[in-house]
Protein backbone atom coordinates (compact mmCIF):
# COMPACT_ATOMS: atom_id res chain seq x y z
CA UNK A 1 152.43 40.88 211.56
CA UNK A 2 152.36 38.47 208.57
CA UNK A 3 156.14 38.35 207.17
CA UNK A 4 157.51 36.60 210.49
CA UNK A 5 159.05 39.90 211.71
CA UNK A 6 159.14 39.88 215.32
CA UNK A 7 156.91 42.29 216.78
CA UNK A 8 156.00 43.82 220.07
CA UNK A 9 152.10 44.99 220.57
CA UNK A 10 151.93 49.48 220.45
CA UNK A 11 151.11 49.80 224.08
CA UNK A 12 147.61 51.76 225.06
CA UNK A 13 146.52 51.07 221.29
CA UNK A 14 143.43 48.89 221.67
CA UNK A 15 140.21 50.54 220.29
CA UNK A 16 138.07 52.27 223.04
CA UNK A 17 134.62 50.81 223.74
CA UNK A 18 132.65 51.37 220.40
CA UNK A 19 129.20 52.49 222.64
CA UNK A 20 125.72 52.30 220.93
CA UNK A 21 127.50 50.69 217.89
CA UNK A 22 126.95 47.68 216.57
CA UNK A 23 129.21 45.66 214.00
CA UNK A 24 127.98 45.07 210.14
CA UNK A 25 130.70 42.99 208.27
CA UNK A 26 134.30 43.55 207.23
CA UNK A 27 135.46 46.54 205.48
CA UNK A 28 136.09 46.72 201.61
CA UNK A 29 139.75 45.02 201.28
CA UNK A 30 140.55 47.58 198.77
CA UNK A 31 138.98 50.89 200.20
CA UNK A 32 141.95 53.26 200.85
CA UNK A 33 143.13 53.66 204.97
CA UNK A 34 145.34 56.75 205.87
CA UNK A 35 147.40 56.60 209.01
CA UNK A 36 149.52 58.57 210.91
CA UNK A 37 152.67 57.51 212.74
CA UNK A 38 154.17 59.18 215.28
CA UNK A 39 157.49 59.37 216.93
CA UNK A 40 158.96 60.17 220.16
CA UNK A 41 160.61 63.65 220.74
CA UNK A 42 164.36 63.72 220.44
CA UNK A 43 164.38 65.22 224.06
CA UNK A 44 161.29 65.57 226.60
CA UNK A 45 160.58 67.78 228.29
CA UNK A 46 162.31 70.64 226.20
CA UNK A 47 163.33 74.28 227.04
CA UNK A 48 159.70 76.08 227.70
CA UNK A 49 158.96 73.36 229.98
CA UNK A 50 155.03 74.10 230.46
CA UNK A 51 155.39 74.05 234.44
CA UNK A 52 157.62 77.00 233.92
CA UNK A 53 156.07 80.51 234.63
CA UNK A 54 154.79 82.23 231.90
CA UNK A 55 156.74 84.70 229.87
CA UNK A 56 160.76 84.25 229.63
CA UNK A 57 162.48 82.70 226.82
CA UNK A 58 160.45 80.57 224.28
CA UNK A 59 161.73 78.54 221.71
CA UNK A 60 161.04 79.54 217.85
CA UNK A 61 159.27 76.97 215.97
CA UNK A 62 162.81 75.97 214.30
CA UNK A 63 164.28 75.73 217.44
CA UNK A 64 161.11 73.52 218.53
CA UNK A 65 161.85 71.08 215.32
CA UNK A 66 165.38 71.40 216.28
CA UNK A 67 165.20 70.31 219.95
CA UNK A 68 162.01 68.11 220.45
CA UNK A 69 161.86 66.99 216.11
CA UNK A 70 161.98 63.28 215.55
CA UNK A 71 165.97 62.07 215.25
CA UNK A 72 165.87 61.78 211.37
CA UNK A 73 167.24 58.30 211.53
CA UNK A 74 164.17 57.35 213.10
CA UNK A 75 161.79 58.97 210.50
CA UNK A 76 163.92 57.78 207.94
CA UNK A 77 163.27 53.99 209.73
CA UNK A 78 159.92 54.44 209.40
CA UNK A 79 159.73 55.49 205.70
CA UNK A 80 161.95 51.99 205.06
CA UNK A 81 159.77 50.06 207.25
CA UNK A 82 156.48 51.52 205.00
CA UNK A 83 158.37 51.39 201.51
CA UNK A 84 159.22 47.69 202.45
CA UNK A 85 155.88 46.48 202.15
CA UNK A 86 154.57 48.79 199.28
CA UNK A 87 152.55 51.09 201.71
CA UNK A 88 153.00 54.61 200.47
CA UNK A 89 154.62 57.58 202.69
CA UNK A 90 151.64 60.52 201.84
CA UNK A 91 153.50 63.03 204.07
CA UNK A 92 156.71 63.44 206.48
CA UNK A 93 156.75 66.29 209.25
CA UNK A 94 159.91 65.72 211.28
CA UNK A 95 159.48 68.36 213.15
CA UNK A 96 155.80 67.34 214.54
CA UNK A 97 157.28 63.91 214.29
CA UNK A 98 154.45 62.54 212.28
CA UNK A 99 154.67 60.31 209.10
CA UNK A 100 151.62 59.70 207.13
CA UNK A 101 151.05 56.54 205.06
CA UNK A 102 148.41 55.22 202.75
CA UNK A 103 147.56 51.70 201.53
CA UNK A 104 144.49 49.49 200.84
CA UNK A 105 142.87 48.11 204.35
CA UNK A 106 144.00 45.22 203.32
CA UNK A 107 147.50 46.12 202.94
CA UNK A 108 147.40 48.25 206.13
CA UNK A 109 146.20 45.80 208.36
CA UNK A 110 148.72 42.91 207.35
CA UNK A 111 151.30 45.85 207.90
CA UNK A 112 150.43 46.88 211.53
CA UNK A 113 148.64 43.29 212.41
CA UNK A 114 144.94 43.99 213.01
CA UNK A 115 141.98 42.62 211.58
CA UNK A 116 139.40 45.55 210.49
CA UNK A 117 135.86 45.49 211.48
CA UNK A 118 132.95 48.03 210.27
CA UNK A 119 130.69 49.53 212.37
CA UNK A 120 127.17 51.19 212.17
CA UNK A 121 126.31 54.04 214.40
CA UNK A 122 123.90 57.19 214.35
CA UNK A 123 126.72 59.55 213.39
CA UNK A 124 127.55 57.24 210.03
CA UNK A 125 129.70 53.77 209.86
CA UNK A 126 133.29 54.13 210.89
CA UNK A 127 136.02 51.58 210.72
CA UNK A 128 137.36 49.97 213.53
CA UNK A 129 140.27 46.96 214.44
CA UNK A 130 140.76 43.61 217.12
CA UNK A 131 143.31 43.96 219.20
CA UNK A 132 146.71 46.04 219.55
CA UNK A 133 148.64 47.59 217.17
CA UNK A 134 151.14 45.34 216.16
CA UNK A 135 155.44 46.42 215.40
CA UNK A 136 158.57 45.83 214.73
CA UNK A 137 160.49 44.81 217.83
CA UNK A 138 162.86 47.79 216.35
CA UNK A 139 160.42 50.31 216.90
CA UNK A 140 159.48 49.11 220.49
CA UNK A 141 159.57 52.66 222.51
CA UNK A 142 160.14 55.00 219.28
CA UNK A 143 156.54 54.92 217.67
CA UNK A 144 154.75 56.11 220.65
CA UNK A 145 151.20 56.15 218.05
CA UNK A 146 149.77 54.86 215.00
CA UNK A 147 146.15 56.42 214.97
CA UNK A 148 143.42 56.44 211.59
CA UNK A 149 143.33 52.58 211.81
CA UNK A 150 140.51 53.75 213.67
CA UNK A 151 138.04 56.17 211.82
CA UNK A 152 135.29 56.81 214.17
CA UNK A 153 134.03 60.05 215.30
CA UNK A 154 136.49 61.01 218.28
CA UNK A 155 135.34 64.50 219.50
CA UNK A 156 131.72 66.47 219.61
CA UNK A 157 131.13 70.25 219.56
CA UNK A 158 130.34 72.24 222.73
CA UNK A 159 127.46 74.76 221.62
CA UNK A 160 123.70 74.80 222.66
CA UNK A 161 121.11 76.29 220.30
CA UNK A 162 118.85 78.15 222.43
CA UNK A 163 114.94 77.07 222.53
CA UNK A 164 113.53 80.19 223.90
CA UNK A 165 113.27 83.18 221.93
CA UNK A 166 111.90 85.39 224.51
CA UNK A 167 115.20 84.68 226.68
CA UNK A 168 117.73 87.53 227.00
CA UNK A 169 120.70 87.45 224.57
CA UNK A 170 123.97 89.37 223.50
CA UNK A 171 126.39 90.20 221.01
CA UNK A 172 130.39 88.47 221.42
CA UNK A 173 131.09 92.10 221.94
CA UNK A 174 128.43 92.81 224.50
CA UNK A 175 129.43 89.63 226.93
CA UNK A 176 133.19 90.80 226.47
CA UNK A 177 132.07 94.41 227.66
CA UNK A 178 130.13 92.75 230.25
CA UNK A 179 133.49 91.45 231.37
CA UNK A 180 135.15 94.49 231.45
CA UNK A 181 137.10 93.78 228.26
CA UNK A 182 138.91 97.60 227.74
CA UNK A 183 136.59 99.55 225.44
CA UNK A 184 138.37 100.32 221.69
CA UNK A 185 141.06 97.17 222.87
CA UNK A 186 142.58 95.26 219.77
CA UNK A 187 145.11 92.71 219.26
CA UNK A 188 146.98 94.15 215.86
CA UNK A 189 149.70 91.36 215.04
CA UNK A 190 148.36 88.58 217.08
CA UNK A 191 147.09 85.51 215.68
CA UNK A 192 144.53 83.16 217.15
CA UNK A 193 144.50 79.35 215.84
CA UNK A 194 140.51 77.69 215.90
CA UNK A 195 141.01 73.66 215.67
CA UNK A 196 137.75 72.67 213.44
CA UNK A 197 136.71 68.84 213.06
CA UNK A 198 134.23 69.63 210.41
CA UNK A 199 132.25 72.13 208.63
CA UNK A 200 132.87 75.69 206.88
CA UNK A 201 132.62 79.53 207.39
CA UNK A 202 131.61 81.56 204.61
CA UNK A 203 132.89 84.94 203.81
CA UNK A 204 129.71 86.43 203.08
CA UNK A 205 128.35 85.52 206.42
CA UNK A 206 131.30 86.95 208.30
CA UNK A 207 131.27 90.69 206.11
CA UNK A 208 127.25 90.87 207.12
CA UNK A 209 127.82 89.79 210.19
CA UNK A 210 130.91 92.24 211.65
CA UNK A 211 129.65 94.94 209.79
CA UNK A 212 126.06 94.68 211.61
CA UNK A 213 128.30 94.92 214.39
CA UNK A 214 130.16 97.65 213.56
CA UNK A 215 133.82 95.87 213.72
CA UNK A 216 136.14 95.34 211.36
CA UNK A 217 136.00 91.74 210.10
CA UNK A 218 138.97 89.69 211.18
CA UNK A 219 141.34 88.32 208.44
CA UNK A 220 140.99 84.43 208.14
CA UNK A 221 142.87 82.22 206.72
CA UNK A 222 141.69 78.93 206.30
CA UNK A 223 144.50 75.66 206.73
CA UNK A 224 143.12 72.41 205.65
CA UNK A 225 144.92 69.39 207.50
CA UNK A 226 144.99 65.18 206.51
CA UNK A 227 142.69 66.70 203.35
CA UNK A 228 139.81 68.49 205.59
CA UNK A 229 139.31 71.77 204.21
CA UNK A 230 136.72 74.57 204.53
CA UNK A 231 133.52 73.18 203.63
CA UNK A 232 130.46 74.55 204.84
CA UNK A 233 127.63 72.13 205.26
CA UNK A 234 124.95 74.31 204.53
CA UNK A 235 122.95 73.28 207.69
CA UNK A 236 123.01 75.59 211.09
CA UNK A 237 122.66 72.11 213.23
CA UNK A 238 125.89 70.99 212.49
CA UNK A 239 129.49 71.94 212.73
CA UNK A 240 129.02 74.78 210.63
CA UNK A 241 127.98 77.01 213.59
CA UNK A 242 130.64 75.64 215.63
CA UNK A 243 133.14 77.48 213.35
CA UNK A 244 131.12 80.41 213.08
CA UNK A 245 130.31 80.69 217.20
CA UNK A 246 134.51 80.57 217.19
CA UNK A 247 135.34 82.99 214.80
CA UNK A 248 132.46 85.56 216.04
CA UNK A 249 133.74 85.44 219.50
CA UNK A 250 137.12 85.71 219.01
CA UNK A 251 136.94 88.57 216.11
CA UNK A 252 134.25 90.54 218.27
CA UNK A 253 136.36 90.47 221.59
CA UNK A 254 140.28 90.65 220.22
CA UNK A 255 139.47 93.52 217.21
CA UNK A 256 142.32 93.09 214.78
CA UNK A 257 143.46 89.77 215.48
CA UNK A 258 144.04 87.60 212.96
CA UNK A 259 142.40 84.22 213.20
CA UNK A 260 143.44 80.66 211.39
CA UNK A 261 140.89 77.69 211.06
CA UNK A 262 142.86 74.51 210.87
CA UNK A 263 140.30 72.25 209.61
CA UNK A 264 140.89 68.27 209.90
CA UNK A 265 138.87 65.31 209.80
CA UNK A 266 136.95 64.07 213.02
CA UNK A 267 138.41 61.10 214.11
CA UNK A 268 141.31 61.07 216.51
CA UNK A 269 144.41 60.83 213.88
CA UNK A 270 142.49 64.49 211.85
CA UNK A 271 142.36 65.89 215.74
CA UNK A 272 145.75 65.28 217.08
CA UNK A 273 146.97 66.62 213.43
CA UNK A 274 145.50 69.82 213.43
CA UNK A 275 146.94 70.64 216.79
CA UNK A 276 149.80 69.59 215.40
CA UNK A 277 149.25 72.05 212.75
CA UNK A 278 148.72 75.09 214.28
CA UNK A 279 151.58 74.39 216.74
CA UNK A 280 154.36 73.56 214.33
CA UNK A 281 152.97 76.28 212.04
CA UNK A 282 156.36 78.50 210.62
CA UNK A 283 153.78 80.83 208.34
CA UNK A 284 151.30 81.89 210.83
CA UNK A 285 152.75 81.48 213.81
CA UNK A 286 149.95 81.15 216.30
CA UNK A 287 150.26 82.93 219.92
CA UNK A 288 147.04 81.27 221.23
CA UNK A 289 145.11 77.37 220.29
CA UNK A 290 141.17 77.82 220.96
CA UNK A 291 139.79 74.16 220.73
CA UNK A 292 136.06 73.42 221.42
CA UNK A 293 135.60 70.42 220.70
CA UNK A 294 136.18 67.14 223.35
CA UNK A 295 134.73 64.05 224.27
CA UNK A 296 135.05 61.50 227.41
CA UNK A 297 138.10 60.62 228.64
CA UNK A 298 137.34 57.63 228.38
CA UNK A 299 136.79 57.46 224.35
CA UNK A 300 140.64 58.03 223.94
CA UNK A 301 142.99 55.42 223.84
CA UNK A 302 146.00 55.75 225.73
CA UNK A 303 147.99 56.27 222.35
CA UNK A 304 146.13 58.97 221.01
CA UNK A 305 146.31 61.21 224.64
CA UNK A 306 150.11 60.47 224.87
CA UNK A 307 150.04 62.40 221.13
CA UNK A 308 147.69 65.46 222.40
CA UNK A 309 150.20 65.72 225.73
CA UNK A 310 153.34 66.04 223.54
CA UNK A 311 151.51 68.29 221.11
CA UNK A 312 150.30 70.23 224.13
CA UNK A 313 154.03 70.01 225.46
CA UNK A 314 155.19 71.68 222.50
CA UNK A 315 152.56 74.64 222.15
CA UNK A 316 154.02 75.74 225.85
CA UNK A 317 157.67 75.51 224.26
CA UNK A 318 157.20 77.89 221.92
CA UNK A 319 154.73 80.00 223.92
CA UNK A 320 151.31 79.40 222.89
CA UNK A 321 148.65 79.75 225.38
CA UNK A 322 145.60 76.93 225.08
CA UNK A 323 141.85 76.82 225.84
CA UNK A 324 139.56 74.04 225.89
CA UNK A 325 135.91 74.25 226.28
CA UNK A 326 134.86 71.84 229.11
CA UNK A 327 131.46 70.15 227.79
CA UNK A 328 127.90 70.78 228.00
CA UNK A 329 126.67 67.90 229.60
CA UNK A 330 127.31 68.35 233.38
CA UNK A 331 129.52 65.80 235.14
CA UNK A 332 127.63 62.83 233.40
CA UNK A 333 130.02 64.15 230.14
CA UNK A 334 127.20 62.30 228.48
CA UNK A 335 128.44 58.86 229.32
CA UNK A 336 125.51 56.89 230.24
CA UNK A 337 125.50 55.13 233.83
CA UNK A 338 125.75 56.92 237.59
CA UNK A 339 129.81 57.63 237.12
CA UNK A 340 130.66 61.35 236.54
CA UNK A 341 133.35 61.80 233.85
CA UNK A 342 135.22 65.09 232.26
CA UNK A 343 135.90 66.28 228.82
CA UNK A 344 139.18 65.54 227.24
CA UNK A 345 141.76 67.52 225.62
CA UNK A 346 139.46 70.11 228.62
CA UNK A 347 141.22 68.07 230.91
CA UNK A 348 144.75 67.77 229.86
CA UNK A 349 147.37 69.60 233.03
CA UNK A 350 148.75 71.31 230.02
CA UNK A 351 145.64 73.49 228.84
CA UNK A 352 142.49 76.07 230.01
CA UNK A 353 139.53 74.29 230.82
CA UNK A 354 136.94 76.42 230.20
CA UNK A 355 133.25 75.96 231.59
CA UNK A 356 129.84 77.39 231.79
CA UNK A 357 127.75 80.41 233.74
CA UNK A 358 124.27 82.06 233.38
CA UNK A 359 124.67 85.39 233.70
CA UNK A 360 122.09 87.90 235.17
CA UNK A 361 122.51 91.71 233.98
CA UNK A 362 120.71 94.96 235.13
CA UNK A 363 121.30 97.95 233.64
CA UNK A 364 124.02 96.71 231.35
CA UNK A 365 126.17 95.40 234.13
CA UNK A 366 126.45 91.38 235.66
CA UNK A 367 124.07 91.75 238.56
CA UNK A 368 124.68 88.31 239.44
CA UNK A 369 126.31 84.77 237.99
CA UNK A 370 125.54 80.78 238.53
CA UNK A 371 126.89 77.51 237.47
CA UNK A 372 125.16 77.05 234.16
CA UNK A 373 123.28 73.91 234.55
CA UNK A 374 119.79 72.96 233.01
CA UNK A 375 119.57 69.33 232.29
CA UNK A 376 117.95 67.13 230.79
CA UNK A 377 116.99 69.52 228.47
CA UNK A 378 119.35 72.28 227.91
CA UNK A 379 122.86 71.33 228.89
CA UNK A 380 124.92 72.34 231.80
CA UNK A 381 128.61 72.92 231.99
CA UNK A 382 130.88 69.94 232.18
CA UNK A 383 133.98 69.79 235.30
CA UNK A 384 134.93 67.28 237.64
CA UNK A 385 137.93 65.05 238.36
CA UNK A 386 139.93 63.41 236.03
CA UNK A 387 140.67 59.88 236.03
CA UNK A 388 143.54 60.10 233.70
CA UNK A 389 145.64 62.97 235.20
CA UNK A 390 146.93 63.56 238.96
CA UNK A 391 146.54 66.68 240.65
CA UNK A 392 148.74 68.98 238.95
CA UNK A 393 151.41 70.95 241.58
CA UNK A 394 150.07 74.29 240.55
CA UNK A 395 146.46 72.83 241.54
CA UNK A 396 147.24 71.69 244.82
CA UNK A 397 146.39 74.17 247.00
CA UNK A 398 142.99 74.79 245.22
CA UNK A 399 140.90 71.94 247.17
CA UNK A 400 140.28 69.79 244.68
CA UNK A 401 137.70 67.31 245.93
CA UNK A 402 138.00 63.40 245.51
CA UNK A 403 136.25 62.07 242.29
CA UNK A 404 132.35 62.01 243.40
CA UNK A 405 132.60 58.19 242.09
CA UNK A 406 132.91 55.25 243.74
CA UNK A 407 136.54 55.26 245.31
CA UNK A 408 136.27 58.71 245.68
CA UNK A 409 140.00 59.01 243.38
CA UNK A 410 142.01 62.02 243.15
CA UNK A 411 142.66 63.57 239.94
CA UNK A 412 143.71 67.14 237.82
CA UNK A 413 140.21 69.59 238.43
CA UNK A 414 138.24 70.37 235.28
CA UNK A 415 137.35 73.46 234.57
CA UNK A 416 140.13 75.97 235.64
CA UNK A 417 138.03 79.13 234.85
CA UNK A 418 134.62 79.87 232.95
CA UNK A 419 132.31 82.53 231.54
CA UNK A 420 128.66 82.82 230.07
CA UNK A 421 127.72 79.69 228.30
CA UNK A 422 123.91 79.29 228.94
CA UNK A 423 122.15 79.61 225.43
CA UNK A 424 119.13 81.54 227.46
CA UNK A 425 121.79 84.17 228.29
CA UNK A 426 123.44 83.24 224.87
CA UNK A 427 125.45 84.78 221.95
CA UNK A 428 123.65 86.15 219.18
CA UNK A 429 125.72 84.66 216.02
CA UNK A 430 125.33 84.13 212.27
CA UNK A 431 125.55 81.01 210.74
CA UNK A 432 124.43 79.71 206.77
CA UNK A 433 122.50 82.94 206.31
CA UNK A 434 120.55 82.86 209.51
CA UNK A 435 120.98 84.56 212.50
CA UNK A 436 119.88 83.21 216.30
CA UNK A 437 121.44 82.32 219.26
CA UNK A 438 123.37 80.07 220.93
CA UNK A 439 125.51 78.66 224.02
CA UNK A 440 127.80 76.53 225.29
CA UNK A 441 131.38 75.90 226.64
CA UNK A 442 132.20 76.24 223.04
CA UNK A 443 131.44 80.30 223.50
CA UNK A 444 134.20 80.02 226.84
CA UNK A 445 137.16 78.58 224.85
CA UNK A 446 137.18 81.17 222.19
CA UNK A 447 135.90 84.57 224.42
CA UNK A 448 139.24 83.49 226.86
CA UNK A 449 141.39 83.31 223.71
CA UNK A 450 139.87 86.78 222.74
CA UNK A 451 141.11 87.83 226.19
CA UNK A 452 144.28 86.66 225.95
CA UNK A 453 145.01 87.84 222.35
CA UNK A 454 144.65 91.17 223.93
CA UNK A 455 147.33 90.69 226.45
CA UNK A 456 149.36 89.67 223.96
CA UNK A 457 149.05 92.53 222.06
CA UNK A 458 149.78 94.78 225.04
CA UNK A 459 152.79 92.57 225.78
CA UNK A 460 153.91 92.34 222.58
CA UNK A 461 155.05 88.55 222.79
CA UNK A 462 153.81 85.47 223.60
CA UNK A 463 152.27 84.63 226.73
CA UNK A 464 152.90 80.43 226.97
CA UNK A 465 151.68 78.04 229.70
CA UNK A 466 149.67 80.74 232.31
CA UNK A 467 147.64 77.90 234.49
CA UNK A 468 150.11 78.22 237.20
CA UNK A 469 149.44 82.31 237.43
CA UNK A 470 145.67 81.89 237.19
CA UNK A 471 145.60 80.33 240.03
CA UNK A 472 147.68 82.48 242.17
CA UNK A 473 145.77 85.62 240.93
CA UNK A 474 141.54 84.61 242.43
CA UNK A 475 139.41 87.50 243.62
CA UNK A 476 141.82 89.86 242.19
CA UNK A 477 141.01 88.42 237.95
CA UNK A 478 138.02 86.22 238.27
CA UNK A 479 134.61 86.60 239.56
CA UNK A 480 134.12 83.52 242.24
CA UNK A 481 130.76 81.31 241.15
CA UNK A 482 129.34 79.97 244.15
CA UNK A 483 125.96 79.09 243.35
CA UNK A 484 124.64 75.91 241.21
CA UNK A 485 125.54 72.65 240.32
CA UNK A 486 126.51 70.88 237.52
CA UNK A 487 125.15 67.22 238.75
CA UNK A 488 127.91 65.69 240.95
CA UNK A 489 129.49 68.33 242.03
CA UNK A 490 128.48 72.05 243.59
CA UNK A 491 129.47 75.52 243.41
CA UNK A 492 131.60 76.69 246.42
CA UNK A 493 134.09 79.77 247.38
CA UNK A 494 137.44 79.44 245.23
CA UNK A 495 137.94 77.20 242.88
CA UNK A 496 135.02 74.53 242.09
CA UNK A 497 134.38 71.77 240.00
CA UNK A 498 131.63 73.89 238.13
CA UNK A 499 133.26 77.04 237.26
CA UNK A 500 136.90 76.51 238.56
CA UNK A 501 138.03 79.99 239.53
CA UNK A 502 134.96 82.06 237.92
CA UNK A 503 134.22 84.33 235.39
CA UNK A 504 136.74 86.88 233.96
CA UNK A 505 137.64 90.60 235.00
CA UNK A 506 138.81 91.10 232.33
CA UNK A 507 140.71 94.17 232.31
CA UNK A 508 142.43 92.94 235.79
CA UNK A 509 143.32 89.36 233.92
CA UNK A 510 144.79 91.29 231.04
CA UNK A 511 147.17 93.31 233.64
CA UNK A 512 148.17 90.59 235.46
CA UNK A 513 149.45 88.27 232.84
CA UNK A 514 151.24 91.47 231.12
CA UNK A 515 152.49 92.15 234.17
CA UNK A 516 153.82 88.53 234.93
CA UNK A 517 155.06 87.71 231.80
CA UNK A 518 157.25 91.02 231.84
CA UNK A 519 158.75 89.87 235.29
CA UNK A 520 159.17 86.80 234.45
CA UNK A 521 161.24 88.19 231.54
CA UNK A 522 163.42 90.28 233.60
């Protein structure tokens, strides 16, 4: 820092390798920055802990703000610290213990000591820094993140356009039928939260599309976050038909459920934000996060994961289940090289990995499922071993094999369960007008969260953290994979590193976690 205020360096805050970019020149000294800082809980873990069973007591969202909020002395420290050096607090959210400032670059990198570097890269220029993060010794241990000094890209969408027209296809409400989903089931009164890093749904699309199908269409509500918004692109190759693939799926397998699109920039800060959102969210009140979007573990700094864990910590508080679609490009993850990698937040202890099948049906029943994998070309479902996250307790009797790299390290097993995801089995969607078909683990996240927004219904409350019941239910809820490969690793009986524990039964799954939840309950 520049004012001779000692300081002490934000630890896990250096920049993650920048890839295939390559630096231009400095940025604009007086082009705007927007950063969010964020604070440690007041206590951790809280009431809810996530490695509790499901069902039980739950905090409310005020008791959440209450309990795990940012001490106000320390929010209030943080405001002073900004106002002291004429950067400008934008927003304050004790409860999600965030505080959101806005200066010039030049200004904001003489207040958190870093020097700002552009960069050029296929997916546009993005804004980068040298070195750590630089603080106040005051604040040593109570800012655990300060992320937008970094504006890159953090996370890519999980779907596959499919390339053959001739292959079979379905409806959202077909594959959920396929998987035994309880014919005329709805989810009145629940809500289902869609995290969106880009892109738009329009309304006209969604009344053509639901009414081709039959269904009611789903009330939406859209909740724009650190200024994203609703804003369709106009183009069916971006992250327009991510939003639409999300909102099809979930409104064509939980009728009746209401569904809210938190839309946020794509960089980490805009990510970690909209989670943030929907979890902390006192209007809507989300029972269930779908998220499919995710990149490489290894593209996320240590700061910005410690800020998904705590938001992640906080969904299970107040009882809202989370799915994560696992990637589409095998066990590579797309990282160049001979290393296997996973998907982050897929592989976070804390959520639902979800990966990939290709389903085979006869006479309107699955005759037969494999691990969806058809690289180079078409995509193939992302699992494997993290290198961030030890075996969680509730996945140690699963047989999760040592990391197939070098080493051979042990580490939290990606995906926990799967469904279809192949676009030549895909899901016939609308998007910009046009209708076709598509796949990916980005049709998984959001056809579990239809799943569970039924249960939810039938339970009438909130469901919470259920990893540690998925695994002690198997044969009896899932449909064991044990054919295919996704690159590194191979299909096997129980839980793989493909499919995890399989493919849904539905109708058992739903019964089981209404069932659990009301024991654990009392």
């Amino acid at each position: 820092m520049t004012d001779g205020t000692e300081s002490v360096a934000l630890p896990g805050s250096i920049p993650a390798p920048r890839g295939t970019a390559s630096p231009t020149r400095s940025i604009d000294p007086t082009s705007s920055v927007e950063v969010t800082v964020y604070l440690r809980p007041r206590t951790d873990p809280a009431p809810g802990n996530p490695l509790s069973p499901i069902g039980g007591h739950f905090l409310s969202r005020s008791e959440l703000a209450a309990t795990r909020g940012a001490a106000p002395s320390e929010v209030t420290a943080v405001e002073n610290f900004a106002r002291s050096r004429s950067v400008d607090v934008v927003e304050v959210d004790p409860g999600a213990r965030r505080v959101r400032l806005r200066a010039n670059a030049s200004l904001m990198a003489a207040t958190f000591g870093v020097e700002f570097l552009r960069y050029d890269h296929p997916d546009g220029p993005f804004r980068t820094h040298l070195g750590p993060v630089m603080l106040p010794l005051e604040f040593d241990r109570v800012v655990v993140a300060v992320l937008g000094l970094d504006n890159r890209p953090q996370a890519a969408t999980h779907y596959r356009r499919s390339k053959n027209a001739a292959a079979p296809s379905y409806s959202p409400a077909t594959i959920a039928e396929l998987y035994g989903v309880p014919t005329g089931a709805t989810a009145p009164g629940v809500c289902v939260a869609l995290i969106e890093l880009g892109g738009g749904y329009a309304p006209t699309d969604i009344d053509t599309y639901f009414k081709d199908l039959g269904i009611t269409a789903p009330t939406l509500t859209a909740v724009g976050v650190d200024g994203g918004s609703n804003k369709p692109t106009g183009s069916t190759s971006g992250p327009d038909t991510e939003v639409m693939l999300d909102i099809e799926v979930v409104g064509a397998t939980a009728r009746e459920a209401k569904i809210a699109v938190y839309f946020s920039p794509n960089t980490d800060q805009g990510f970690a934000d909209a989670i943030l959102a929907a979890v902390h969210d006192t209007a809507r009140k989300p029972h269930i996060i779908s998220i499919s979007w995710g990149g490489p573990e290894s593209t996320y700094t240590a700061q910005a994961t410690s800020v998904f864990e705590a938001a992640f910590t906080d969904a299970a508080s107040v009882g809202v289940t989370v799915f994560v679609a696992a990637g589409d490009n095998g066990s590579s993850d797309g990282v160049s090289g001979s290393e296997a990698h996973v998907d982050y937040p897929a592989s976070s202890p804390q959520v639902v990995g979800c990966g990939g099948t290709h389903v085979n049906v006869n006479a309107g029943v699955i005759s037969s499922e494999v691990v969806w994998d058809d690289l180079p070309s078409g995509g193939a479902t992302g699992g494997g071993v993290s290198a961030t996250f030890p075996v969680p307790t509730w996945q140690s009797s699963a047989g999760v094999p040592p990391s197939a790299n070098s080493g051979g390290g042990n580490g939290r097993g990606v995906p926990d369960v799967s469904g279809n995801a192949d676009p030549e089995t895909g899901y016939q969607i609308r998007v910009d007008g046009d209708d076709f078909v598509v796949g990916g683990t980005s049709a998984v996240a959001p056809l579990y969260a239809g799943v569970t927004a039924l249960a939810v219904a039938q339970l009438g409350g909130s469901l919470g953290f259920i990893n540690p019941r998925l695994y002690s239910l198997g044969g009896e809820a899932f449909r064991d994979i044990t054919s295919g490969n996704n690159g590194a690793y191979v299909a096997d009986v129980g839980w793989d590193p493909c499919t995890g524990l399989g493919s849904p039964k539905a109708a058992a799954l739903i019964a089981a976690l209404v069932t659990s939840a009301k024991d654990a309950a009392g």
